[in-house]
N, C-alpha and C. Protein backbone atom coordinates (compact mmCIF):
# COMPACT_ATOMS: atom_id res chain seq x y z
N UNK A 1 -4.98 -3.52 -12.06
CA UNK A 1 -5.05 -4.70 -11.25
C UNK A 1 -6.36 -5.45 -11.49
N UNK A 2 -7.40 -4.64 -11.85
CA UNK A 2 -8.88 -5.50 -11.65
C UNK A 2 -8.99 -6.03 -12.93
N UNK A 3 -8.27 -5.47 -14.10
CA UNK A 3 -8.24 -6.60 -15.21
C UNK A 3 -7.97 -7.90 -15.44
N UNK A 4 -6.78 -7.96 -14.74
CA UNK A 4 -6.16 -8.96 -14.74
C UNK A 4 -7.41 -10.61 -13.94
N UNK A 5 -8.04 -9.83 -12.93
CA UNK A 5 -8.53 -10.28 -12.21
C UNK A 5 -9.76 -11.33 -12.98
N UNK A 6 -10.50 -12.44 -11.90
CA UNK A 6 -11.17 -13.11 -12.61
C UNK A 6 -12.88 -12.27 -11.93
N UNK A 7 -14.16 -12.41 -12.08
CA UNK A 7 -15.06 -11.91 -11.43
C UNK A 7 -14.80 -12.60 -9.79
N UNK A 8 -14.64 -13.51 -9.70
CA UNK A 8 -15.04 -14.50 -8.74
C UNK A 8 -13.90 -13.90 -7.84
N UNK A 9 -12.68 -13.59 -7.99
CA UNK A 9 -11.55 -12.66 -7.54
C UNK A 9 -11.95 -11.26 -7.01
N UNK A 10 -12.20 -10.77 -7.98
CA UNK A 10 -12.87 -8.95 -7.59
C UNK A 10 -13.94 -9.21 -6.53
N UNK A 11 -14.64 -10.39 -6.71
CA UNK A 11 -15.84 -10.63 -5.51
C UNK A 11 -14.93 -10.83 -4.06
N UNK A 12 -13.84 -11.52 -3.96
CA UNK A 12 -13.25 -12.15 -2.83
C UNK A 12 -12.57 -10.34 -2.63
N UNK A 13 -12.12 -9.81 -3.50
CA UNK A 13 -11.89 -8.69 -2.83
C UNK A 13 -12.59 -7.38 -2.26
N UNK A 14 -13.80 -7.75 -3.15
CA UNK A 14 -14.83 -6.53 -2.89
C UNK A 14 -15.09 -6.55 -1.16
N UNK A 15 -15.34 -8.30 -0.99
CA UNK A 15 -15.63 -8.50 0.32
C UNK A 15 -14.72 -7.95 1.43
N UNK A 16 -13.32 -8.84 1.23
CA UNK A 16 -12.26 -8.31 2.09
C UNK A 16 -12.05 -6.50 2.65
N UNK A 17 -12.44 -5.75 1.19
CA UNK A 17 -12.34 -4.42 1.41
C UNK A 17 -13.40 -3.74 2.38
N UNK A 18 -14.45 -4.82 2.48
CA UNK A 18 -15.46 -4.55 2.90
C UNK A 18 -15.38 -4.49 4.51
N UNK A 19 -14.98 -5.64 4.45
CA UNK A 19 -14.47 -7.03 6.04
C UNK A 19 -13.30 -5.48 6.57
N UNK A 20 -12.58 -5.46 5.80
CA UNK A 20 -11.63 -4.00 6.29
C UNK A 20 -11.85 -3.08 7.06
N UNK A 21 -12.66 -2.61 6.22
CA UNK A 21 -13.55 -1.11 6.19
C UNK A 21 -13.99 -1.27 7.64
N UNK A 22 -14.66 -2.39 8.13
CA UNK A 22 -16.04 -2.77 8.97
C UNK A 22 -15.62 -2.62 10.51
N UNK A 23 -14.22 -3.85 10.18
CA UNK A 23 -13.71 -4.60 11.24
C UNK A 23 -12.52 -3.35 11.80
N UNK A 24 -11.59 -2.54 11.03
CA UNK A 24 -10.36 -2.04 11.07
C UNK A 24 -9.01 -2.95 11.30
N UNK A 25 -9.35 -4.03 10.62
CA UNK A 25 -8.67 -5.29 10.28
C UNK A 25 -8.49 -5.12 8.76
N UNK A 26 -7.14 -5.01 8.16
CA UNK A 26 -7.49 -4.60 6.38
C UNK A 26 -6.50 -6.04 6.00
N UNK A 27 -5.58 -7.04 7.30
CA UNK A 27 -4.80 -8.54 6.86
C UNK A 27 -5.69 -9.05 5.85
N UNK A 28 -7.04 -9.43 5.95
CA UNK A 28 -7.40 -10.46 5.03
C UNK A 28 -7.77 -9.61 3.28
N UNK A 29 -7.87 -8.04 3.29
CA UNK A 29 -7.43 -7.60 2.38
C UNK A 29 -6.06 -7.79 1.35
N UNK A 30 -4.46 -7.93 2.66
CA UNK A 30 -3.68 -7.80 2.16
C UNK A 30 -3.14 -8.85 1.44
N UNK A 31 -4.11 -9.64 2.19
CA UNK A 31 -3.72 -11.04 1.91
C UNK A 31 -4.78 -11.58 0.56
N UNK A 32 -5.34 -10.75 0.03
CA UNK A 32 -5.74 -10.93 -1.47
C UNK A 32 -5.27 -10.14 -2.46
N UNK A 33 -3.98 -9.67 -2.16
CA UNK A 33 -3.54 -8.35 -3.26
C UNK A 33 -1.82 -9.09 -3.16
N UNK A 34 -1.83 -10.13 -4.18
CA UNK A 34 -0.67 -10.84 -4.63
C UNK A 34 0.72 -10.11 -4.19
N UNK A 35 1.10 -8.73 -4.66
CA UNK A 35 2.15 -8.23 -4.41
C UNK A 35 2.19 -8.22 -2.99
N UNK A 36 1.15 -7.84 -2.19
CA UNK A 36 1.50 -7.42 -0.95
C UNK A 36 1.40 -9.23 -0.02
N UNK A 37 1.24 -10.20 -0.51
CA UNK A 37 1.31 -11.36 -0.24
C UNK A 37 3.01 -11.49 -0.12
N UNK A 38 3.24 -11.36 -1.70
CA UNK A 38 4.54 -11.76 -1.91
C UNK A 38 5.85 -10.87 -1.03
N UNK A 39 6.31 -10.04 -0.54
CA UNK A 39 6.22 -9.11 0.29
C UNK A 39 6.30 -9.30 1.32
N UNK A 40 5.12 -9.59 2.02
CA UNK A 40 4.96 -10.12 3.08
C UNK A 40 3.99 -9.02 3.83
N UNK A 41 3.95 -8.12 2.93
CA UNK A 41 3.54 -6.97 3.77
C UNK A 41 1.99 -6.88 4.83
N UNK A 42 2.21 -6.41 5.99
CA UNK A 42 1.07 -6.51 7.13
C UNK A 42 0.51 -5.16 7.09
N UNK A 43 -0.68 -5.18 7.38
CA UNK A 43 -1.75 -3.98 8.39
C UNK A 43 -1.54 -3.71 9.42
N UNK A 44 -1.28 -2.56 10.24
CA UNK A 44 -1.78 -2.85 11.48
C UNK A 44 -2.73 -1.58 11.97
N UNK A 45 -3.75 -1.70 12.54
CA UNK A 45 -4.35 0.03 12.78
C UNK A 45 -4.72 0.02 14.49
N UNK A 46 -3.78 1.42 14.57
CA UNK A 46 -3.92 1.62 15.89
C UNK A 46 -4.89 2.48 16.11
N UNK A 47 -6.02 2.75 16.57
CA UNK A 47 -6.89 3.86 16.38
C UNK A 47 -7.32 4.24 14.96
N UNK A 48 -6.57 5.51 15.07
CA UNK A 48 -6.95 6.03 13.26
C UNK A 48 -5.89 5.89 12.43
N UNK A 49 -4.65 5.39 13.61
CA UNK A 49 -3.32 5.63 12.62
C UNK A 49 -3.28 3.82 11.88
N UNK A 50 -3.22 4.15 10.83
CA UNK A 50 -2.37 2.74 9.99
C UNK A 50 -1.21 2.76 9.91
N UNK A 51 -0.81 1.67 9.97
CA UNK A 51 0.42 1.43 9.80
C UNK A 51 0.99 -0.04 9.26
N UNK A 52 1.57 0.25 7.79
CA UNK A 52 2.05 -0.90 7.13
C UNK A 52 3.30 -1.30 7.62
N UNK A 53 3.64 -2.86 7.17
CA UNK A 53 4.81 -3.07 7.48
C UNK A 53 5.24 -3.91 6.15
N UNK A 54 6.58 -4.00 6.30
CA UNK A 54 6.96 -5.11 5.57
C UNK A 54 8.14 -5.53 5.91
N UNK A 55 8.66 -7.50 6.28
CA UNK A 55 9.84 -8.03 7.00
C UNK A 55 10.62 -7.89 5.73
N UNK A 56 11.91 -7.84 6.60
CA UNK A 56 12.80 -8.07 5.31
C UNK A 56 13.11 -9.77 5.36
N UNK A 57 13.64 -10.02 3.79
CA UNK A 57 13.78 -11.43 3.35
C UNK A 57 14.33 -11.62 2.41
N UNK A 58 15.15 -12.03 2.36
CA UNK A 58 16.13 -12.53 0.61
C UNK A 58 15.75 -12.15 -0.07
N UNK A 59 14.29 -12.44 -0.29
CA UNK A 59 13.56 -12.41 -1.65
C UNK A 59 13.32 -10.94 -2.37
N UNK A 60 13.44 -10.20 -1.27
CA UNK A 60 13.15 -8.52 -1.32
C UNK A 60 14.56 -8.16 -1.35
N UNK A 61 15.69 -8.41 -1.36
CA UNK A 61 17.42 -8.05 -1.47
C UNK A 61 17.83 -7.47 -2.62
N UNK A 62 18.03 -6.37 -2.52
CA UNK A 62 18.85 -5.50 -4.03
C UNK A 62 20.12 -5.81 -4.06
N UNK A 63 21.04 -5.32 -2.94
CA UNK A 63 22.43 -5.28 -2.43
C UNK A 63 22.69 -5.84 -1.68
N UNK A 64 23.47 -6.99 -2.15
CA UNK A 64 24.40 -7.92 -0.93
C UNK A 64 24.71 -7.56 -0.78
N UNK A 65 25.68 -6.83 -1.22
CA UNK A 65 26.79 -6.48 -0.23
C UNK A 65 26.87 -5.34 0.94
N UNK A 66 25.56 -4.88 1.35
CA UNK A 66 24.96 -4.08 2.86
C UNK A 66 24.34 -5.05 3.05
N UNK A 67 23.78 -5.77 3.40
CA UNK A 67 22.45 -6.27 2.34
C UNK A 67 21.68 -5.16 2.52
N UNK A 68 20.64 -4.77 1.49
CA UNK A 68 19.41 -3.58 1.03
C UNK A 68 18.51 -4.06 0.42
N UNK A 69 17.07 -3.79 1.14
CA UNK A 69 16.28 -4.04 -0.06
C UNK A 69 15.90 -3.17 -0.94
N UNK A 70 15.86 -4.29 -2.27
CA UNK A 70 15.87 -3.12 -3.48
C UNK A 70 15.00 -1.68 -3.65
N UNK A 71 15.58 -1.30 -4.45
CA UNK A 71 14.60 0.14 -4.24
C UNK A 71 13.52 -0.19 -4.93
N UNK A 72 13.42 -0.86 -5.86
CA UNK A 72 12.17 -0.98 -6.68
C UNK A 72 10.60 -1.91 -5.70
N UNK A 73 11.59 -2.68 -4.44
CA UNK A 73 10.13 -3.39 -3.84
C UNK A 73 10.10 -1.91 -2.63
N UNK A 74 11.00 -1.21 -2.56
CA UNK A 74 10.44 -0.62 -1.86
C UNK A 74 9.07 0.53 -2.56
N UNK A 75 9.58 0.76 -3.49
CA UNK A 75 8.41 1.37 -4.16
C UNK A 75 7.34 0.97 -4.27
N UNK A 76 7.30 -0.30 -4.61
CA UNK A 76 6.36 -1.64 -4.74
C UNK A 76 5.23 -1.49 -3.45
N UNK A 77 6.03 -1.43 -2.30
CA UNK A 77 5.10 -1.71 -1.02
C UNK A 77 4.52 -0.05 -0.17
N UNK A 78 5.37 1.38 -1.08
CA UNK A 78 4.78 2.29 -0.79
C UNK A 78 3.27 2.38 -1.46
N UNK A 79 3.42 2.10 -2.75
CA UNK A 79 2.80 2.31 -3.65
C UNK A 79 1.33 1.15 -3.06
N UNK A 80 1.63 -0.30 -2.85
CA UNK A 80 0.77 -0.98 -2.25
C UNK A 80 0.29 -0.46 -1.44
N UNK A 81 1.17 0.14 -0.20
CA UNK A 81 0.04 0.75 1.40
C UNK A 81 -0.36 1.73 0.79
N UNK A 82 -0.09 2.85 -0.20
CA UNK A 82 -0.95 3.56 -0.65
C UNK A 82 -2.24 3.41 -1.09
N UNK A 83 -2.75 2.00 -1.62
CA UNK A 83 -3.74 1.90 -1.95
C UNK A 83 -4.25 0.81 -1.47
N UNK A 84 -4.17 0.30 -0.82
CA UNK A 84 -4.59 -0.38 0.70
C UNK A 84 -4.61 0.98 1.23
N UNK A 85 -4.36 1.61 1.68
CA UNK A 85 -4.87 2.80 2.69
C UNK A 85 -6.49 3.98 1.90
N UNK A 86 -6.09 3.49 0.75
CA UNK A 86 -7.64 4.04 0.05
C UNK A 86 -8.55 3.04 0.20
N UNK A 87 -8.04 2.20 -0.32
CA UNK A 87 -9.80 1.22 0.11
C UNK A 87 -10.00 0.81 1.57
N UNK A 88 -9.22 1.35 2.17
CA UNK A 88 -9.83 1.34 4.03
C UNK A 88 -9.96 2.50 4.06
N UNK A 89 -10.03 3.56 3.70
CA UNK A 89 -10.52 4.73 4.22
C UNK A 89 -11.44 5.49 3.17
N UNK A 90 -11.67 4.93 1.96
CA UNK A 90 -12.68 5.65 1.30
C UNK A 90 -13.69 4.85 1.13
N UNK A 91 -15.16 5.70 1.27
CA UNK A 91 -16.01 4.64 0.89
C UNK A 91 -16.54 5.02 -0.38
N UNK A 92 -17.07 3.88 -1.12
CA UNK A 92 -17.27 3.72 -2.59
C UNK A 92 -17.18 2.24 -3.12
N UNK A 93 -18.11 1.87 -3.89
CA UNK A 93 -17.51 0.56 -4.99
C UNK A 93 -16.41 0.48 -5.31
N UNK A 94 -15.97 1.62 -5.79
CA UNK A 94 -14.67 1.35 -7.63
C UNK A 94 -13.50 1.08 -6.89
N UNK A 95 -12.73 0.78 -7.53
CA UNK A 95 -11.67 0.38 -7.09
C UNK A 95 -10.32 1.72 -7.05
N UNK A 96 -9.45 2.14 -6.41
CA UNK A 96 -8.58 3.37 -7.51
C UNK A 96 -7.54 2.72 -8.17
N UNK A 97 -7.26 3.34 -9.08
CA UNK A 97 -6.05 2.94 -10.11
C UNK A 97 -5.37 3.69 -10.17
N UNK A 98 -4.04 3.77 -9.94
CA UNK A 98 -2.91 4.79 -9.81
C UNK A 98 -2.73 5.17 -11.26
N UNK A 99 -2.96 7.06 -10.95
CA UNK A 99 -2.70 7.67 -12.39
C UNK A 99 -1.01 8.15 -12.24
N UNK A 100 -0.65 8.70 -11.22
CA UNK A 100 1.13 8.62 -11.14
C UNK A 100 1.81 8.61 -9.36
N UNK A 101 2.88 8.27 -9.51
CA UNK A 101 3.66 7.74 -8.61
C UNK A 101 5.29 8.28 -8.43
N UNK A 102 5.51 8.90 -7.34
CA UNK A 102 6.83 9.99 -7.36
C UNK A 102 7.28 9.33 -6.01
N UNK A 103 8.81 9.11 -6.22
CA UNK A 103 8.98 8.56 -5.26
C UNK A 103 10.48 9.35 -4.78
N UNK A 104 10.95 9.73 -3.74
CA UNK A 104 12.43 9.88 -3.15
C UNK A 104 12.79 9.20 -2.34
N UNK A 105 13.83 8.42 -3.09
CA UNK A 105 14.57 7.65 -1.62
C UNK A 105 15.97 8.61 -1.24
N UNK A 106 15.43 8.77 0.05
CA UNK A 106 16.61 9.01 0.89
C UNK A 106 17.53 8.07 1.60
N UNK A 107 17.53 7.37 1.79
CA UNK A 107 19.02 6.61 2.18
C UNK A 107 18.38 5.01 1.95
N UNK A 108 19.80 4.07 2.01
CA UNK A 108 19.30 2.62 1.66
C UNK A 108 18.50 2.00 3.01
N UNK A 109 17.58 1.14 2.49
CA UNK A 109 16.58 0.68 3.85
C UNK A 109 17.74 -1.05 3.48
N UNK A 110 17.55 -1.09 5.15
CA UNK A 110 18.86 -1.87 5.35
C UNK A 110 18.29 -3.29 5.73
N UNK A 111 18.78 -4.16 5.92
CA UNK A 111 17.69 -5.62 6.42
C UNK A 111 17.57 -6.07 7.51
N UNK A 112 15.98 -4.68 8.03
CA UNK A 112 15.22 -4.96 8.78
C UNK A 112 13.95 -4.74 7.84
N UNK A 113 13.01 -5.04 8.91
CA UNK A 113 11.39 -4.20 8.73
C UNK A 113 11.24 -2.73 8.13
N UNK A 114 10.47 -2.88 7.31
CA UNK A 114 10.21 -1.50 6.72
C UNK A 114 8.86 -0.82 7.57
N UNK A 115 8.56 0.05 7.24
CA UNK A 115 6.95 0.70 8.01
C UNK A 115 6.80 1.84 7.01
N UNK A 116 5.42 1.87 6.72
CA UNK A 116 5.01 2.94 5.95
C UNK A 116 4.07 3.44 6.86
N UNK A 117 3.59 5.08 6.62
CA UNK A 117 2.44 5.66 7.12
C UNK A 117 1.81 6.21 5.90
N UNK A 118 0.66 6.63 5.40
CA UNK A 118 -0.16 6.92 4.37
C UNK A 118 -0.94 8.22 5.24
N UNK A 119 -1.01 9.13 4.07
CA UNK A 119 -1.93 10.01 4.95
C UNK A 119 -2.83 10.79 3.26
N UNK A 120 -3.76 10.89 3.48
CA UNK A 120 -4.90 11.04 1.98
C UNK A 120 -4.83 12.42 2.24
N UNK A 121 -4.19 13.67 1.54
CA UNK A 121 -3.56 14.76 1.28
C UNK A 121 -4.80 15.81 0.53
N UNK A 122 -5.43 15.07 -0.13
CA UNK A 122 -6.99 15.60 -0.47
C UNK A 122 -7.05 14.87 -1.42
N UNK A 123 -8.74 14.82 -1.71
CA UNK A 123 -9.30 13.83 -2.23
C UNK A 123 -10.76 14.72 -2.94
N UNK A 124 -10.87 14.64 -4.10
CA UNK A 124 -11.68 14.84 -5.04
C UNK A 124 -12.99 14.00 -5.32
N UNK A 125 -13.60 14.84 -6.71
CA UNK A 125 -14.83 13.68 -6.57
C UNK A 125 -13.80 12.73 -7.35
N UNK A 126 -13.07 13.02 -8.38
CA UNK A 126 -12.06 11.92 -9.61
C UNK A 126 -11.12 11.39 -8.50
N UNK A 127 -10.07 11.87 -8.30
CA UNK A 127 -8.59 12.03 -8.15
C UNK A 127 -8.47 12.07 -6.32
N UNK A 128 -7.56 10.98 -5.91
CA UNK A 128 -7.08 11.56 -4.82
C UNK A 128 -5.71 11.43 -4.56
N UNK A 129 -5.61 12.43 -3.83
CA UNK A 129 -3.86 12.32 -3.61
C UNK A 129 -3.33 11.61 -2.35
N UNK A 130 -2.42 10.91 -2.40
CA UNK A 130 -1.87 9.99 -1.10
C UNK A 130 -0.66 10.34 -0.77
N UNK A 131 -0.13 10.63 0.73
CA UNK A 131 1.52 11.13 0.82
C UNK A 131 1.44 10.02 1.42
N UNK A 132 3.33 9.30 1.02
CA UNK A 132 3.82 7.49 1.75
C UNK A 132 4.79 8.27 2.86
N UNK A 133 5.21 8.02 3.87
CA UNK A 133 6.27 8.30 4.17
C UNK A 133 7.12 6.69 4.61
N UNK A 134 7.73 6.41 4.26
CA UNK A 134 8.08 4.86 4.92
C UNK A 134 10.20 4.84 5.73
N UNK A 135 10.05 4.46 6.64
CA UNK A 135 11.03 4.35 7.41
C UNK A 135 11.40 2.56 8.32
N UNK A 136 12.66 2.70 9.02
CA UNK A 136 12.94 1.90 9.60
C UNK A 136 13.22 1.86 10.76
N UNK A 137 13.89 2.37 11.15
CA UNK A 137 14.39 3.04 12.68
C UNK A 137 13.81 3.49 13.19
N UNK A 138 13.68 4.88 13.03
CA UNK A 138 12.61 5.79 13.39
C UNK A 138 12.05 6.36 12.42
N UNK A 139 10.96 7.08 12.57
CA UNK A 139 10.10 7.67 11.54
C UNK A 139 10.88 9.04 11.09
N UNK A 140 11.72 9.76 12.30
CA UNK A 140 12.16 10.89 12.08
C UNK A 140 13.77 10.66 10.98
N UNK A 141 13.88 9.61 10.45
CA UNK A 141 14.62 9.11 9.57
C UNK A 141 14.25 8.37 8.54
N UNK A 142 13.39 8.84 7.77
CA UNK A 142 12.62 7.99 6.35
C UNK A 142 13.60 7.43 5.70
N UNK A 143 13.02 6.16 4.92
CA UNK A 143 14.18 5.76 3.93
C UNK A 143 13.66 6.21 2.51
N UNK A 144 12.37 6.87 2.32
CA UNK A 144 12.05 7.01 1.25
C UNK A 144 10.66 7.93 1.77
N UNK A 145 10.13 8.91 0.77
CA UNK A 145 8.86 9.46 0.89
C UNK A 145 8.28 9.59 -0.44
N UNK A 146 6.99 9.05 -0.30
CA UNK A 146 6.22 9.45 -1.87
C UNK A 146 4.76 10.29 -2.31
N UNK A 147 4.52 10.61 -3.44
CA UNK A 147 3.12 11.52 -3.54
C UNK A 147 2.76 10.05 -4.59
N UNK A 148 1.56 10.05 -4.75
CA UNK A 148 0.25 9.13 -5.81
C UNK A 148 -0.66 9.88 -5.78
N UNK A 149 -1.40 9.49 -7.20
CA UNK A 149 -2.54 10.27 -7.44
C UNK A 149 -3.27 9.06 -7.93
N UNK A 150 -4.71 8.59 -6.99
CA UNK A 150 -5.52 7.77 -7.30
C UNK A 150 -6.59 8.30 -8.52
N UNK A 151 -7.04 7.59 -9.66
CA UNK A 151 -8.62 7.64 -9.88
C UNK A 151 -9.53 7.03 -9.39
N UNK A 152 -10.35 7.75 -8.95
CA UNK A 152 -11.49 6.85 -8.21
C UNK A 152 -12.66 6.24 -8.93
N UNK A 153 -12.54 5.25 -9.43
CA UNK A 153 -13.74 4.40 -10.69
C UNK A 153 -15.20 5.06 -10.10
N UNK A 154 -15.88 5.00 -11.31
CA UNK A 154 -16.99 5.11 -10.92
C UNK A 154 -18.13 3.88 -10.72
N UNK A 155 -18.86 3.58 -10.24
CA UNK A 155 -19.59 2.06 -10.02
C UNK A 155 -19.88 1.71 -10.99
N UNK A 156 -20.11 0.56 -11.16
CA UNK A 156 -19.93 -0.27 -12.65
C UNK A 156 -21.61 -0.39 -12.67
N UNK A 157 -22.04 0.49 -14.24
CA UNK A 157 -23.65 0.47 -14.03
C UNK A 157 -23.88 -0.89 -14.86
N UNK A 158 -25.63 -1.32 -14.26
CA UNK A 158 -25.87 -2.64 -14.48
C UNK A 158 -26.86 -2.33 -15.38
C-alpha cells in the first residue's frame, strides 16, 4: 500500500494513525485508506473493544439473486479491519504489510451490515498475528473468520 502512495499521502496518514492512536477515534484513519472509503467501512471503539463495520450497498453485491455480498469484499474489509486494528493498537513508525491471509467463510453475509472484531493473537518483534472474526446478526453466528500475519517495517533510517 505505501508504494503506491505519494510522500505527502504517507504524511496525511502517518498523522491520522497518529490522531487514532491518541483520540480512540481511528474514522479519519479510515477515511484515508481508499478501500475502506470505498466500502464504506466505519470504526467504532467502545472501551478497548473495536469494532468495524461495513453497510451493505450495490456496489459490494456478489449475488442477486439472495442478494450477498461478495465474498471477495468481504475478505477485502476483514483483511482492512485487520490492519486498521494494527495501526491503532501498535505503537511504532512502519507501517505492517500483510505477509498471508486465510480466510473461512461460513455462510453467505446477506444485505445487511457486516461487523468485524480483530483481536492481535501475538505479536513479535517482525511478525504479528491478527484473528478477524466478522458477523451479522449475531456474533455467535460468523459469516466468515480469518488468521493474517503482519510484518512490522522497521523505521525508515535518515
Amino acid at each position: 500500500m505505501s508504494h503506491d502512495m505519494s510522500s505527502q499521502d504517507m504524511q496525511t496518514l502517518q498523522a491520522a494513525i497518529a490522531k487514532a492512536r491518541q483520540s480512540g477515534n481511528a474514522e479519519t484513519l479510515v477515511k484515508n485508506i481508499p478501500y475502506a472509503r470505498f466500502i464504506g467501512m466505519q470504526a467504532h471503539c467502545f472501551g478497548e473493544t473495536w469494532l468495524y463495520e461495513m453497510p451493505y450497498g450495490k456496489h459490494i453485491q456478489g449475488n442477486p439473486s439472495l442478494p450477498a455480498v461478495h465474498g471477495g469484499v468481504i475478505g477485502g474489509f476483514m483483511e482492512t479491519a485487520a490492519l486498521v486494528h494494527c495501526l491503532t493498537q501498535l505503537e511504532g513508525p512502519g507501517f505492517p504489510k500483510v505477509v498471508d491471509f486465510s480466510i473461512d467463510y461460513l455462510r453467505a453475509a446477506l444485505s445487511k451490515p457486516t461487523f468485524a472484531e480483530c483481536s492481535i493473537v501475538r505479536q513479535g518483534r517482525k511478525i504479528v498475528n491478527v484473528s478477524v472474526h466478522a458477523w451479522q446478526t449475531t456474533k455467535q453466528e460468523p459469516v466468515a473468520t480469518a488468521r493474517t500475519h503482519f510484518l512490522l517495517s522497521e523505521p525508515v533510517q535518515e
